[in-house]
PDB file of N, CA and C in Angstrom:
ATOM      1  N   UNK A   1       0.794  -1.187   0.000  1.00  0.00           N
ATOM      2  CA  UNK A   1       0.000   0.000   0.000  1.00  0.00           C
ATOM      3  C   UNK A   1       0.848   1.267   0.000  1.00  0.00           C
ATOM      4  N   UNK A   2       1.796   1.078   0.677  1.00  0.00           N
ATOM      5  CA  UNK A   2       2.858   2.310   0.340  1.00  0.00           C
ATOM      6  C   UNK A   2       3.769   3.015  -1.038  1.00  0.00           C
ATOM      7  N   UNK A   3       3.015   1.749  -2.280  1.00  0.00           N
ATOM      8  CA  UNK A   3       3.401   2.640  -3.513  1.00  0.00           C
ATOM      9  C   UNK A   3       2.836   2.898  -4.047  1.00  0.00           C
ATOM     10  N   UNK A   4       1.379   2.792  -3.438  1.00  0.00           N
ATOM     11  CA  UNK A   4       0.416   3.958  -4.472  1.00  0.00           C
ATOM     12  C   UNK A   4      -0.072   5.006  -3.745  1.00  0.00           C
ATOM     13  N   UNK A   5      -0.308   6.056  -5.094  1.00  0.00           N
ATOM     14  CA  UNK A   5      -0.671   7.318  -4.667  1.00  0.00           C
ATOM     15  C   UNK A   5      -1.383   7.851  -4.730  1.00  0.00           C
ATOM     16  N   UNK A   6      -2.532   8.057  -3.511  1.00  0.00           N
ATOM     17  CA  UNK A   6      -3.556   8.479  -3.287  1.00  0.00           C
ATOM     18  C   UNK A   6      -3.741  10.181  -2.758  1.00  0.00           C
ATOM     19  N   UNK A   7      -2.885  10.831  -3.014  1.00  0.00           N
ATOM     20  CA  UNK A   7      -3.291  12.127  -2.662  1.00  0.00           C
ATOM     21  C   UNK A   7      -4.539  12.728  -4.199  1.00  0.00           C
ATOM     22  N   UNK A   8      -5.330  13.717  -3.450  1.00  0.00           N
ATOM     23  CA  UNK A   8      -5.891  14.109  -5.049  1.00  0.00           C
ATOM     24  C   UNK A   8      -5.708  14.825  -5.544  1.00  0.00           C
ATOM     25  N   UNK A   9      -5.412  14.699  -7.405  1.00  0.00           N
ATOM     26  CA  UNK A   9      -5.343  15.911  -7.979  1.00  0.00           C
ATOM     27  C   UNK A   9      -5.913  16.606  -7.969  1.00  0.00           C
ATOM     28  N   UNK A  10      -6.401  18.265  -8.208  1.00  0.00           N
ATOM     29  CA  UNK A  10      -6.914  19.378  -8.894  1.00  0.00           C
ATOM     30  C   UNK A  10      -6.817  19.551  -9.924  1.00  0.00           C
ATOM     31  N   UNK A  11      -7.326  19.201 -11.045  1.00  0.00           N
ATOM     32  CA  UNK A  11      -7.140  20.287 -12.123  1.00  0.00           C
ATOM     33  C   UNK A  11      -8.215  21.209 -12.528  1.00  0.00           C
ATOM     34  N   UNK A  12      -7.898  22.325 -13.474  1.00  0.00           N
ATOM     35  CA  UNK A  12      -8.554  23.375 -13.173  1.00  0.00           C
ATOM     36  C   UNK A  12      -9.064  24.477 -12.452  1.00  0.00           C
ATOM     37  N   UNK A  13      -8.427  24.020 -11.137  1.00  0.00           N
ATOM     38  CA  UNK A  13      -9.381  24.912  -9.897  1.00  0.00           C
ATOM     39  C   UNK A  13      -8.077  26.056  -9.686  1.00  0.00           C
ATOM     40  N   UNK A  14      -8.717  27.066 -10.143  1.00  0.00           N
ATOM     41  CA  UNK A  14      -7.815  28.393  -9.769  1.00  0.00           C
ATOM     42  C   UNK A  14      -7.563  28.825  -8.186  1.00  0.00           C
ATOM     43  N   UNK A  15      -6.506  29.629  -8.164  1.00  0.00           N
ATOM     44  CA  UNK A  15      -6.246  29.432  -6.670  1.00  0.00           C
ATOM     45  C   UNK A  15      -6.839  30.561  -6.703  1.00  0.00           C
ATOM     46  N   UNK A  16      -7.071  31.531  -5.324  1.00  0.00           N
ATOM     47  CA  UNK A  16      -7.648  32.595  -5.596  1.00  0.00           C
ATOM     48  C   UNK A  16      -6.996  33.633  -4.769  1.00  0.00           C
ATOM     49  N   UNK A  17      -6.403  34.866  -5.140  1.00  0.00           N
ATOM     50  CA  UNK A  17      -5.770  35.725  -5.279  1.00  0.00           C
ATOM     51  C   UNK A  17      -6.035  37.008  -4.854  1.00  0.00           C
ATOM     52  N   UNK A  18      -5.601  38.048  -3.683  1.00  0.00           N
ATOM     53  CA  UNK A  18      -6.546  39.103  -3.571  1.00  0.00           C
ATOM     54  C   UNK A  18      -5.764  40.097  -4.566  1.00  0.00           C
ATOM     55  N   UNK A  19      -4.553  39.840  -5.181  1.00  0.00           N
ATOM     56  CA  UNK A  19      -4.174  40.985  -5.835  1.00  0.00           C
ATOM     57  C   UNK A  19      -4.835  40.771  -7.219  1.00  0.00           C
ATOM     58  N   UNK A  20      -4.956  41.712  -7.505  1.00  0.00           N
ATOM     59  CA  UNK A  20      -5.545  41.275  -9.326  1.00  0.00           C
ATOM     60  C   UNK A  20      -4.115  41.428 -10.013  1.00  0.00           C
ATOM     61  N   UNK A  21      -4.609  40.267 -11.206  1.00  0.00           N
ATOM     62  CA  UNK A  21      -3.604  40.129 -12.117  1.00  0.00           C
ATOM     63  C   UNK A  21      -3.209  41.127 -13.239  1.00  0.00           C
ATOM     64  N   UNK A  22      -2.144  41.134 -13.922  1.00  0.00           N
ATOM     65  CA  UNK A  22      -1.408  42.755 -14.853  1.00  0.00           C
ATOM     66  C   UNK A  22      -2.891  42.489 -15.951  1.00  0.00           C
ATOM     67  N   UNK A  23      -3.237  41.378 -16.476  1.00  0.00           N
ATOM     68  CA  UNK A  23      -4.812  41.863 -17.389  1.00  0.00           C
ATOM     69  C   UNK A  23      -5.696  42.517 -16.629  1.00  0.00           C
ATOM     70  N   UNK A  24      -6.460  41.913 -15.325  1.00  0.00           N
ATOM     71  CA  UNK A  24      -7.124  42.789 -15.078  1.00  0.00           C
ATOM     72  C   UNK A  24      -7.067  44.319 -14.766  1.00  0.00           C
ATOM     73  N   UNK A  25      -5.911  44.874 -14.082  1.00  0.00           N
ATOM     74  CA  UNK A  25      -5.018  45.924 -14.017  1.00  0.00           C
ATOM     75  C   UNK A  25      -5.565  46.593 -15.162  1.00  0.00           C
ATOM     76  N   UNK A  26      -4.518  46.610 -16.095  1.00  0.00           N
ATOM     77  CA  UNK A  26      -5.088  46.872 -17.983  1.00  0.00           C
ATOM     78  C   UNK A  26      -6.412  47.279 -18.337  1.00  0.00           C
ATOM     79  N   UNK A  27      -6.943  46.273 -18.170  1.00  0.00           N
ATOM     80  CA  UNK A  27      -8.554  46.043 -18.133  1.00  0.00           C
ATOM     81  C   UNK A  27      -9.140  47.199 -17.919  1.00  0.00           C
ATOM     82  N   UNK A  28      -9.204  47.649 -16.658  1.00  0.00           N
ATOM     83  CA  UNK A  28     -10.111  48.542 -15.427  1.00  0.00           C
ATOM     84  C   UNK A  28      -9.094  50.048 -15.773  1.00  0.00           C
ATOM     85  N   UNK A  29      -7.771  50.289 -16.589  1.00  0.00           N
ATOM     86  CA  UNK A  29      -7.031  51.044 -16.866  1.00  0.00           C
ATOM     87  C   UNK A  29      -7.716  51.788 -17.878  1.00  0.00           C
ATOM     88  N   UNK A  30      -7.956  50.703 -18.903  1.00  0.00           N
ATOM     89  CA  UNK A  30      -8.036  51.164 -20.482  1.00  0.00           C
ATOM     90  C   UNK A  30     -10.108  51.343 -19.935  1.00  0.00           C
ATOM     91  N   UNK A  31     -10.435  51.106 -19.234  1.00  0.00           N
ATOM     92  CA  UNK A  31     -11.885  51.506 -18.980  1.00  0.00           C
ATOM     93  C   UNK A  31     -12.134  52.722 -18.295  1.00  0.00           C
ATOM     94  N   UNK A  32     -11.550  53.059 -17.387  1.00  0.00           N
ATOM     95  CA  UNK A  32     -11.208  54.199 -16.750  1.00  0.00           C
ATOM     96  C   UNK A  32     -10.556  55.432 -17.544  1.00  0.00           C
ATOM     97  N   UNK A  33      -9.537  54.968 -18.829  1.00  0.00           N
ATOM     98  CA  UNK A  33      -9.432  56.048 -19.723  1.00  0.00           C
ATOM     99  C   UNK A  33     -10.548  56.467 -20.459  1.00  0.00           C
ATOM    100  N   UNK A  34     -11.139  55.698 -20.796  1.00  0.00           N
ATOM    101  CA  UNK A  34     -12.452  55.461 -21.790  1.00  0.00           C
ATOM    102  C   UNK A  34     -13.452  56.273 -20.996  1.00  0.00           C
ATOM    103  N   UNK A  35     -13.535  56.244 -20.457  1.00  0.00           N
ATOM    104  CA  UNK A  35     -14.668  57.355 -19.401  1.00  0.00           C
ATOM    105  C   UNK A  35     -14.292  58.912 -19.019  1.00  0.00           C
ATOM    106  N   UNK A  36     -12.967  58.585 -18.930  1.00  0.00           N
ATOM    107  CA  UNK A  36     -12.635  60.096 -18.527  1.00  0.00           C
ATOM    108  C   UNK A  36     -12.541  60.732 -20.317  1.00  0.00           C
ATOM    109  N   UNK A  37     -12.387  60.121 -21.338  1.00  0.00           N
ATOM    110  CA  UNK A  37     -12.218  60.824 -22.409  1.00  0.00           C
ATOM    111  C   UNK A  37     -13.384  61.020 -22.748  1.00  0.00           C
ATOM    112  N   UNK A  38     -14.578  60.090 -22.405  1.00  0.00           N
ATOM    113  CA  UNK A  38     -16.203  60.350 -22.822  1.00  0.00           C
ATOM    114  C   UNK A  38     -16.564  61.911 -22.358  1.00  0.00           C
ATOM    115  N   UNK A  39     -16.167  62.142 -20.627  1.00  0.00           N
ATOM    116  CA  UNK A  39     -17.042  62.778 -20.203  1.00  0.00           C
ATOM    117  C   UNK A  39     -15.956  63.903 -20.182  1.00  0.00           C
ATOM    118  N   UNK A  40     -14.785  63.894 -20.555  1.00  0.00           N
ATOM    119  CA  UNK A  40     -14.287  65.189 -21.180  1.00  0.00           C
ATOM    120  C   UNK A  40     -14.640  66.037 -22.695  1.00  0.00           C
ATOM    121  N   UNK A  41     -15.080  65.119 -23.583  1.00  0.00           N
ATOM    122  CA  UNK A  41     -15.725  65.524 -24.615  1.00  0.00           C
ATOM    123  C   UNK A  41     -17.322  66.116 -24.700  1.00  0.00           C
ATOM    124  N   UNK A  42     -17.881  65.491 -23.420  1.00  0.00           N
ATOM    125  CA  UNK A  42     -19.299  66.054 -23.084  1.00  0.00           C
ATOM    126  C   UNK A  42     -19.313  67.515 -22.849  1.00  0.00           C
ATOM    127  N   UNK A  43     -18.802  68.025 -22.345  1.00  0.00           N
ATOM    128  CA  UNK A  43     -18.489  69.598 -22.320  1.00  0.00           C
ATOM    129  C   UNK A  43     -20.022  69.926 -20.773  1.00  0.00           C
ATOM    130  N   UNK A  44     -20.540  71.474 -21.113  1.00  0.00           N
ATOM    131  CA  UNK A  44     -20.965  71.728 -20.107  1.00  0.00           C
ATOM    132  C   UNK A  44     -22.659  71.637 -20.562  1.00  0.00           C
ATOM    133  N   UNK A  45     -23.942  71.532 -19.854  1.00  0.00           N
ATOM    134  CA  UNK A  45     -24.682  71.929 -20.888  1.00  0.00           C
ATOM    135  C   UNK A  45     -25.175  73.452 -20.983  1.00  0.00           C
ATOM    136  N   UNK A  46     -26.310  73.525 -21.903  1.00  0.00           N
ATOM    137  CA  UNK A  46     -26.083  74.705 -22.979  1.00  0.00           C
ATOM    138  C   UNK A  46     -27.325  75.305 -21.601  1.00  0.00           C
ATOM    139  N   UNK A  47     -26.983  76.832 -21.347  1.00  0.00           N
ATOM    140  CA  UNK A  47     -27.734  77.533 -20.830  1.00  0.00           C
ATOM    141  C   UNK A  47     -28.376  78.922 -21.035  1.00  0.00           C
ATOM    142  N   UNK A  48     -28.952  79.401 -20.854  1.00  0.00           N
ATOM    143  CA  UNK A  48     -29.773  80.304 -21.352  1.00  0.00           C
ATOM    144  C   UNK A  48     -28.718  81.957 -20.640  1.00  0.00           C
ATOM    145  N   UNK A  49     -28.693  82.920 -21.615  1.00  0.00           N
ATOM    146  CA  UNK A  49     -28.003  83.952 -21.280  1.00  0.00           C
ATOM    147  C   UNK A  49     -28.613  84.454 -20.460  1.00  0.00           C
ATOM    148  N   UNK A  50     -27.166  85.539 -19.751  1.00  0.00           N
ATOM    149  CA  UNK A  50     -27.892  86.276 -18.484  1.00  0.00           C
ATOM    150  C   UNK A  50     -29.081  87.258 -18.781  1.00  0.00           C
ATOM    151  N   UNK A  51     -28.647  87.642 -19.974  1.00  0.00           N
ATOM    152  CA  UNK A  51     -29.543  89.068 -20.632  1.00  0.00           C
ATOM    153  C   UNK A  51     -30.356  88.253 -20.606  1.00  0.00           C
ATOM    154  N   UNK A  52     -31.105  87.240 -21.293  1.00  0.00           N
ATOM    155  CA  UNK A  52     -32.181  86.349 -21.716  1.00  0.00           C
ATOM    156  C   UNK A  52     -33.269  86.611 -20.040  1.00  0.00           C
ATOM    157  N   UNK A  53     -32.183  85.668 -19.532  1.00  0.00           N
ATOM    158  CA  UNK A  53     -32.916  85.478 -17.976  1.00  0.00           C
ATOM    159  C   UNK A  53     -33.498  87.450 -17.448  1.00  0.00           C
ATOM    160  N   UNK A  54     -32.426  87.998 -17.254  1.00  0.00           N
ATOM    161  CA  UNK A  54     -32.817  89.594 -16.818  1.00  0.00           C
ATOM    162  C   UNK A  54     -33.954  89.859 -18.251  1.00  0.00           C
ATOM    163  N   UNK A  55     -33.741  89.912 -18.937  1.00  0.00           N
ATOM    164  CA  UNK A  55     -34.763  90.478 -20.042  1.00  0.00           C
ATOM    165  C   UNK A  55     -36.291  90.008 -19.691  1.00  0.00           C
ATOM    166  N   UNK A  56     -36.347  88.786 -19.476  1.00  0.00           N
ATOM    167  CA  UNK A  56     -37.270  88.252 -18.765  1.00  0.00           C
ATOM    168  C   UNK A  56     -38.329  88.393 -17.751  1.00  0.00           C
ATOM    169  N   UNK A  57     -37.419  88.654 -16.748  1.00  0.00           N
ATOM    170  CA  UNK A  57     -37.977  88.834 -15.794  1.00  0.00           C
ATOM    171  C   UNK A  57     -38.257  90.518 -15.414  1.00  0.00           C
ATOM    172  N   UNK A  58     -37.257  91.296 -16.137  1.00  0.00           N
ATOM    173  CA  UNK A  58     -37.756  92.840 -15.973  1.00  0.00           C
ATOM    174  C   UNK A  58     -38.733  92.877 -16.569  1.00  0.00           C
ATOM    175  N   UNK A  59     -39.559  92.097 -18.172  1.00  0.00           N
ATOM    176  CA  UNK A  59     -40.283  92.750 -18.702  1.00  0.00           C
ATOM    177  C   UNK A  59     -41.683  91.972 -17.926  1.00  0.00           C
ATOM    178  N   UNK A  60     -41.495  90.748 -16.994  1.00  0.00           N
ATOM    179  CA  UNK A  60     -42.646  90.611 -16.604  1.00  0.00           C
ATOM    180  C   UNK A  60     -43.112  91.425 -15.111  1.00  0.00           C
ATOM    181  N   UNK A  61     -41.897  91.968 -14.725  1.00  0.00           N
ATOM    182  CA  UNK A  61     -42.217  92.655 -13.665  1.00  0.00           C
ATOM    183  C   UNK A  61     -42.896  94.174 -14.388  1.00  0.00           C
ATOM    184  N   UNK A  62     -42.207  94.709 -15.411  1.00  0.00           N
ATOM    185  CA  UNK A  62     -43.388  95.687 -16.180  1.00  0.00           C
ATOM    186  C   UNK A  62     -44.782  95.536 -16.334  1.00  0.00           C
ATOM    187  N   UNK A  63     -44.553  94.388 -16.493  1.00  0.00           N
ATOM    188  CA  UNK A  63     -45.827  94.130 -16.687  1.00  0.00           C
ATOM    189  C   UNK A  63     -46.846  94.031 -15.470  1.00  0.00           C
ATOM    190  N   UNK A  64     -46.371  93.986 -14.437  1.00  0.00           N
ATOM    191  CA  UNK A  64     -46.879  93.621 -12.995  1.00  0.00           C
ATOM    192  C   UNK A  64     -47.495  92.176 -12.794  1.00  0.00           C
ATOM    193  N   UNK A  65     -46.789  91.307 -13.226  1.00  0.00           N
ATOM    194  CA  UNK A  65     -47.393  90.011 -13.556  1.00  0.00           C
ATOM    195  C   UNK A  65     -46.737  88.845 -12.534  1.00  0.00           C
ATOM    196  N   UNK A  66     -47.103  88.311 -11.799  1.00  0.00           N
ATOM    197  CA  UNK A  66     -46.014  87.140 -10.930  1.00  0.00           C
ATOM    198  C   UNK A  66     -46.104  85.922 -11.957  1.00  0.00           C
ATOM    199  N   UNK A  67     -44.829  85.154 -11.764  1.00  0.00           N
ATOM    200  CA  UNK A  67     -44.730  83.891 -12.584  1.00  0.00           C
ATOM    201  C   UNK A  67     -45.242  82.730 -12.613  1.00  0.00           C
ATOM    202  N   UNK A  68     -46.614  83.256 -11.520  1.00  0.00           N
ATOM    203  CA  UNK A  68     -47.763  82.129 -11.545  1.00  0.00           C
ATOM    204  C   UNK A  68     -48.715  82.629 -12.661  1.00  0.00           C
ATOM    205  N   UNK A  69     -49.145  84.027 -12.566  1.00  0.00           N
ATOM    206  CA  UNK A  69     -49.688  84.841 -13.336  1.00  0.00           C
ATOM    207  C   UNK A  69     -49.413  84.452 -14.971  1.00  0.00           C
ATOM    208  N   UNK A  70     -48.376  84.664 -15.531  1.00  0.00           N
ATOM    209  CA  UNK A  70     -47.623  84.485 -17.053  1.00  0.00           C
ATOM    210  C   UNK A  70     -47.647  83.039 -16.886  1.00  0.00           C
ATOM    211  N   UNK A  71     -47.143  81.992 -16.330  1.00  0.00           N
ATOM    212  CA  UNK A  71     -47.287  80.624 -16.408  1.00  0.00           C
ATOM    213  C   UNK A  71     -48.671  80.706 -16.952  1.00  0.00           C
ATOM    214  N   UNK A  72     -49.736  81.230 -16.477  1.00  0.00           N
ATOM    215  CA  UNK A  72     -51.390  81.084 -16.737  1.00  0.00           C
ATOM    216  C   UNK A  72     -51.396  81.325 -18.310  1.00  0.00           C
ATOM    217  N   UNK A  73     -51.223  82.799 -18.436  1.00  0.00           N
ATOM    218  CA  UNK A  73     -50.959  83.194 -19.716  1.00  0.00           C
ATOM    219  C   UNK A  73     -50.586  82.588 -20.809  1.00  0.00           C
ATOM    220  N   UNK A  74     -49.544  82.048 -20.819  1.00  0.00           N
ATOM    221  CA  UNK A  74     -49.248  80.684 -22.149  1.00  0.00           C
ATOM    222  C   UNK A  74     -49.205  79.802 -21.388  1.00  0.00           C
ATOM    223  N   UNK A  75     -50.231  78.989 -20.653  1.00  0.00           N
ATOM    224  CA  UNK A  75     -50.635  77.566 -20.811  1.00  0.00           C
ATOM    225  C   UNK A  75     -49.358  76.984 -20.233  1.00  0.00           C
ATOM    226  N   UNK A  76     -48.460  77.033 -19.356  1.00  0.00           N
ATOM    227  CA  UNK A  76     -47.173  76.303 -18.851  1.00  0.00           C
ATOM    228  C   UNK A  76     -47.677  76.608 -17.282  1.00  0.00           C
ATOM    229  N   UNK A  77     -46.514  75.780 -16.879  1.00  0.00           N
ATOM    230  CA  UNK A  77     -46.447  75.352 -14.983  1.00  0.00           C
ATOM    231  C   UNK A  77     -45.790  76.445 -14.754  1.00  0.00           C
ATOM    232  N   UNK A  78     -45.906  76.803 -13.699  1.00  0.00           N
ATOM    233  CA  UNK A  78     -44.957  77.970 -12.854  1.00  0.00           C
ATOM    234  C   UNK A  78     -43.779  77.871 -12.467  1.00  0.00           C
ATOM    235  N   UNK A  79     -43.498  76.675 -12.641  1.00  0.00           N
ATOM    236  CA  UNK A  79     -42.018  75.542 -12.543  1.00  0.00           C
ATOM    237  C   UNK A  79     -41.090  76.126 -13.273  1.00  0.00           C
ATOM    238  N   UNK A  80     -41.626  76.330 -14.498  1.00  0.00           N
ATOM    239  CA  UNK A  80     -41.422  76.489 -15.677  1.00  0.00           C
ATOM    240  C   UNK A  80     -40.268  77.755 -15.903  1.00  0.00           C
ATOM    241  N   UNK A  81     -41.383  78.717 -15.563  1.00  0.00           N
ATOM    242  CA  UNK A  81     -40.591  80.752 -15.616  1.00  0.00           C
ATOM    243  C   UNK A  81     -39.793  80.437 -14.608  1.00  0.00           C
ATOM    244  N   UNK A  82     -40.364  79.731 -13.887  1.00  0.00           N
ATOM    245  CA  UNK A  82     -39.146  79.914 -12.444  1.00  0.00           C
ATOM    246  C   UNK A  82     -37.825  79.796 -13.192  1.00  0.00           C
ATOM    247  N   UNK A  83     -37.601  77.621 -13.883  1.00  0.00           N
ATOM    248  CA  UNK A  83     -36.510  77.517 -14.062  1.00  0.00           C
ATOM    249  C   UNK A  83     -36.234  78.408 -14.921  1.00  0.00           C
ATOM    250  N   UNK A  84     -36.726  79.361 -16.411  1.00  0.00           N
ATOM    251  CA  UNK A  84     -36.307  80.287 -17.520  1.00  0.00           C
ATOM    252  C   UNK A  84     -35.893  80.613 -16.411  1.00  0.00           C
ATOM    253  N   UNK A  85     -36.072  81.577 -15.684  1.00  0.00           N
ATOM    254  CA  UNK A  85     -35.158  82.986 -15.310  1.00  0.00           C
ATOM    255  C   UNK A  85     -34.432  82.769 -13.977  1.00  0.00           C
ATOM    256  N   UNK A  86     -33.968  81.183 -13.594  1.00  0.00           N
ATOM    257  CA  UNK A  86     -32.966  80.963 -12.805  1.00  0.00           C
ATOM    258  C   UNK A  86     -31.743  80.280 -13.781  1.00  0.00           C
ATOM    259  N   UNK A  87     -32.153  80.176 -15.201  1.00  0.00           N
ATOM    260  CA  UNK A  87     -31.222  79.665 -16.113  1.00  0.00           C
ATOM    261  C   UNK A  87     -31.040  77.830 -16.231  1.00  0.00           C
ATOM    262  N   UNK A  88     -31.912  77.797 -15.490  1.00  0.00           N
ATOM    263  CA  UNK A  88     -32.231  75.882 -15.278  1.00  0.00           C
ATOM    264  C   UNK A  88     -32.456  75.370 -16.533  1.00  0.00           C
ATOM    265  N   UNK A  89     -32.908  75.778 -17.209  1.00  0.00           N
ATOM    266  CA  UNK A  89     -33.907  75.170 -18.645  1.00  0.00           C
ATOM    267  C   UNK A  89     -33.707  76.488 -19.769  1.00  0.00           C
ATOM    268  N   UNK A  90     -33.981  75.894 -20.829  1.00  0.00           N
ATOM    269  CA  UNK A  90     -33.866  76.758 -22.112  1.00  0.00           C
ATOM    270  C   UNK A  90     -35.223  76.857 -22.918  1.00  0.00           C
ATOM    271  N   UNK A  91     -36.390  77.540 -22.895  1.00  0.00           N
ATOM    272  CA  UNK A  91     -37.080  77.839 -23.725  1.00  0.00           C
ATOM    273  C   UNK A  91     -36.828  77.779 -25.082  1.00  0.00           C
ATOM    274  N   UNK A  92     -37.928  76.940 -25.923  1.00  0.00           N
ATOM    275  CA  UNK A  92     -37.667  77.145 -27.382  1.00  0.00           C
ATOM    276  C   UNK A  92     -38.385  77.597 -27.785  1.00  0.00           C
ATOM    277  N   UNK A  93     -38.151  78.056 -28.944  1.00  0.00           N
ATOM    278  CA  UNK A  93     -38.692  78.697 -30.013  1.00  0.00           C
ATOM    279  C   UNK A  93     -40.289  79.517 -29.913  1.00  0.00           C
ATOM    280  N   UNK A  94     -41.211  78.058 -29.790  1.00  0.00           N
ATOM    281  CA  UNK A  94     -42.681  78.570 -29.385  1.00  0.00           C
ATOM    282  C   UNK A  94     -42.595  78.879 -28.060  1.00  0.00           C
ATOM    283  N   UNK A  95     -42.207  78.490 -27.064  1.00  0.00           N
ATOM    284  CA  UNK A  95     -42.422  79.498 -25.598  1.00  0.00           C
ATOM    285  C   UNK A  95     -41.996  80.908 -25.774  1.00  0.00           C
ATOM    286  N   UNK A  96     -40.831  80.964 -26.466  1.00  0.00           N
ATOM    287  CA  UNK A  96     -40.258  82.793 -26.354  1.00  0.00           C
ATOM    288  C   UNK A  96     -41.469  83.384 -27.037  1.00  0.00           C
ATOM    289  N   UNK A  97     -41.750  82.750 -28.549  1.00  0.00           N
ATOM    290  CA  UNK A  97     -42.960  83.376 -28.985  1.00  0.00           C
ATOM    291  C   UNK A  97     -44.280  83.740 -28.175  1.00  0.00           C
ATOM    292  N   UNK A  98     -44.416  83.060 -27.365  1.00  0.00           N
ATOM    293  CA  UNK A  98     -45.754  83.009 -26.234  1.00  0.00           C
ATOM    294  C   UNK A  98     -45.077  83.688 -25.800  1.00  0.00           C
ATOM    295  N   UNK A  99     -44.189  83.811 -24.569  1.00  0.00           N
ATOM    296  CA  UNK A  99     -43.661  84.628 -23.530  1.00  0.00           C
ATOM    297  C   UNK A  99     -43.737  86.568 -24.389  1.00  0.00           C
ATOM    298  N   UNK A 100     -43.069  86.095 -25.157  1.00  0.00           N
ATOM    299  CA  UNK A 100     -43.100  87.488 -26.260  1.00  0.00           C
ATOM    300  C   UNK A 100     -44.450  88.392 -26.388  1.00  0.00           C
ATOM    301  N   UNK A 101     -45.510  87.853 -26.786  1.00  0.00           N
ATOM    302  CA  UNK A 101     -46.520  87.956 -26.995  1.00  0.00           C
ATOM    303  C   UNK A 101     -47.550  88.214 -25.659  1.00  0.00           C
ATOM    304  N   UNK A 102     -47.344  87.809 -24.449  1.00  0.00           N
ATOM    305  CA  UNK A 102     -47.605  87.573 -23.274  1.00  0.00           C
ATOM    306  C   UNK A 102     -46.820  89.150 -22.908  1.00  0.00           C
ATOM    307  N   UNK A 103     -46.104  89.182 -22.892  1.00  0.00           N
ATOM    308  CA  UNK A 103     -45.659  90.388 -22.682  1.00  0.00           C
ATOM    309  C   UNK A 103     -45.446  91.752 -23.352  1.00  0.00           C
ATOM    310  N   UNK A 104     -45.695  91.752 -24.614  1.00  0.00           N
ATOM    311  CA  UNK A 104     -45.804  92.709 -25.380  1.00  0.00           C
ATOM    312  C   UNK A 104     -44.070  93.433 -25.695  1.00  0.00           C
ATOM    313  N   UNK A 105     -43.469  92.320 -25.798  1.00  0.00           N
ATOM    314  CA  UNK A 105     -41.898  92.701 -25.748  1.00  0.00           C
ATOM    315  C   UNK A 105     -41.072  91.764 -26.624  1.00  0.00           C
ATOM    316  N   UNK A 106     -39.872  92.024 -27.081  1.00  0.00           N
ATOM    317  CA  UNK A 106     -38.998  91.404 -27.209  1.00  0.00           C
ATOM    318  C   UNK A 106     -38.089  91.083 -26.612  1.00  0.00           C
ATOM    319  N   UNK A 107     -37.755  89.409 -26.877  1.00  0.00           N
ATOM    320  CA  UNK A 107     -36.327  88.949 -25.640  1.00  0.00           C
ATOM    321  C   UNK A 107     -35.271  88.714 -26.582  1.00  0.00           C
ATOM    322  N   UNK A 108     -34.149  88.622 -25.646  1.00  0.00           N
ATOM    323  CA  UNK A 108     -33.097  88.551 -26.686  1.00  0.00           C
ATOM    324  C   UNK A 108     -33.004  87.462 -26.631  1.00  0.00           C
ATOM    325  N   UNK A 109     -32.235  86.971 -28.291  1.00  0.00           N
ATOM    326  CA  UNK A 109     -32.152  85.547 -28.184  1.00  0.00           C
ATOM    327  C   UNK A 109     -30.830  85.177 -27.321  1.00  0.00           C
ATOM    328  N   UNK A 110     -31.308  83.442 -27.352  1.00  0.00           N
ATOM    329  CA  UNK A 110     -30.332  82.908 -26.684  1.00  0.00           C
ATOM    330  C   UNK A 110     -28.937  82.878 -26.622  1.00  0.00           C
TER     331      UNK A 110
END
C-alpha cells in the first residue's frame, strides 16, 4: 500500500488571489481612460443667457405680472418661468414666442 498514490489531484481549480492580475489591471485602466475621455468631450450643458434670464424677468415685472400669473398666460407650470429665469432650462422657439406675446416685448435671443 505504500506505492500507491492516493493524494488528489486538482485540475482546473484556480487558486484565488486578492491581488488582481497585470490583465485585469489593464482592463479597469483602459476603462477608466475610456470614461474620462467620454465625459471630457461632453463639455458643459447649454444655458440660457444672463440678458435672456434679466430680459425676462424685468419685462414681466413691467408688466406687474407674478410667474404664476404668465405661467397662466401661455398655458405652462410655474415651474417652468421659475426655471427660464434661474437659467435651469432653455425655452424654445414657441415658448419665447408666447412669452413674447404675453408680454408685449422682445427677448433677446439665446
Amino acid at each position: 500500500m505504500n506505492c500507491q498514490d492516493w493524494t488528489p489531484v486538482i485540475i482546473g481549480k484556480k487558486t484565488i488571489s486578492s491581488k488582481p492580475t497585470h490583465s485585469e489591471i489593464s482592463y479597469v485602466q483602459k476603462k477608466q481612460q475610456k470614461l474620462d475621455a467620454d465625459n471630457e468631450s461632453v463639455g458643459a450643458p447649454p444655458t440660457v443667457t444672463h440678458n435672456f434670464r434679466l430680459a425676462l424677468q424685468n419685462a414681466r415685472m413691467a408688466k406687474k405680472l407674478s410667474q404664476e400669473q404668465l405661467a397662466q398666460k401661455i398655458g405652462i407650470k410655474k415651474d417652468i418661468i421659475q426655471s427660464y429665469e434661474s437659467g435651469r432650462a432653455i425655452p424654445n422657439a414657441v415658448y419665447i414666442q408666447k412669452m413674447q406675446n404675453a408680454l408685449g416685448c422682445v427677448l433677446p435671443k439665446n
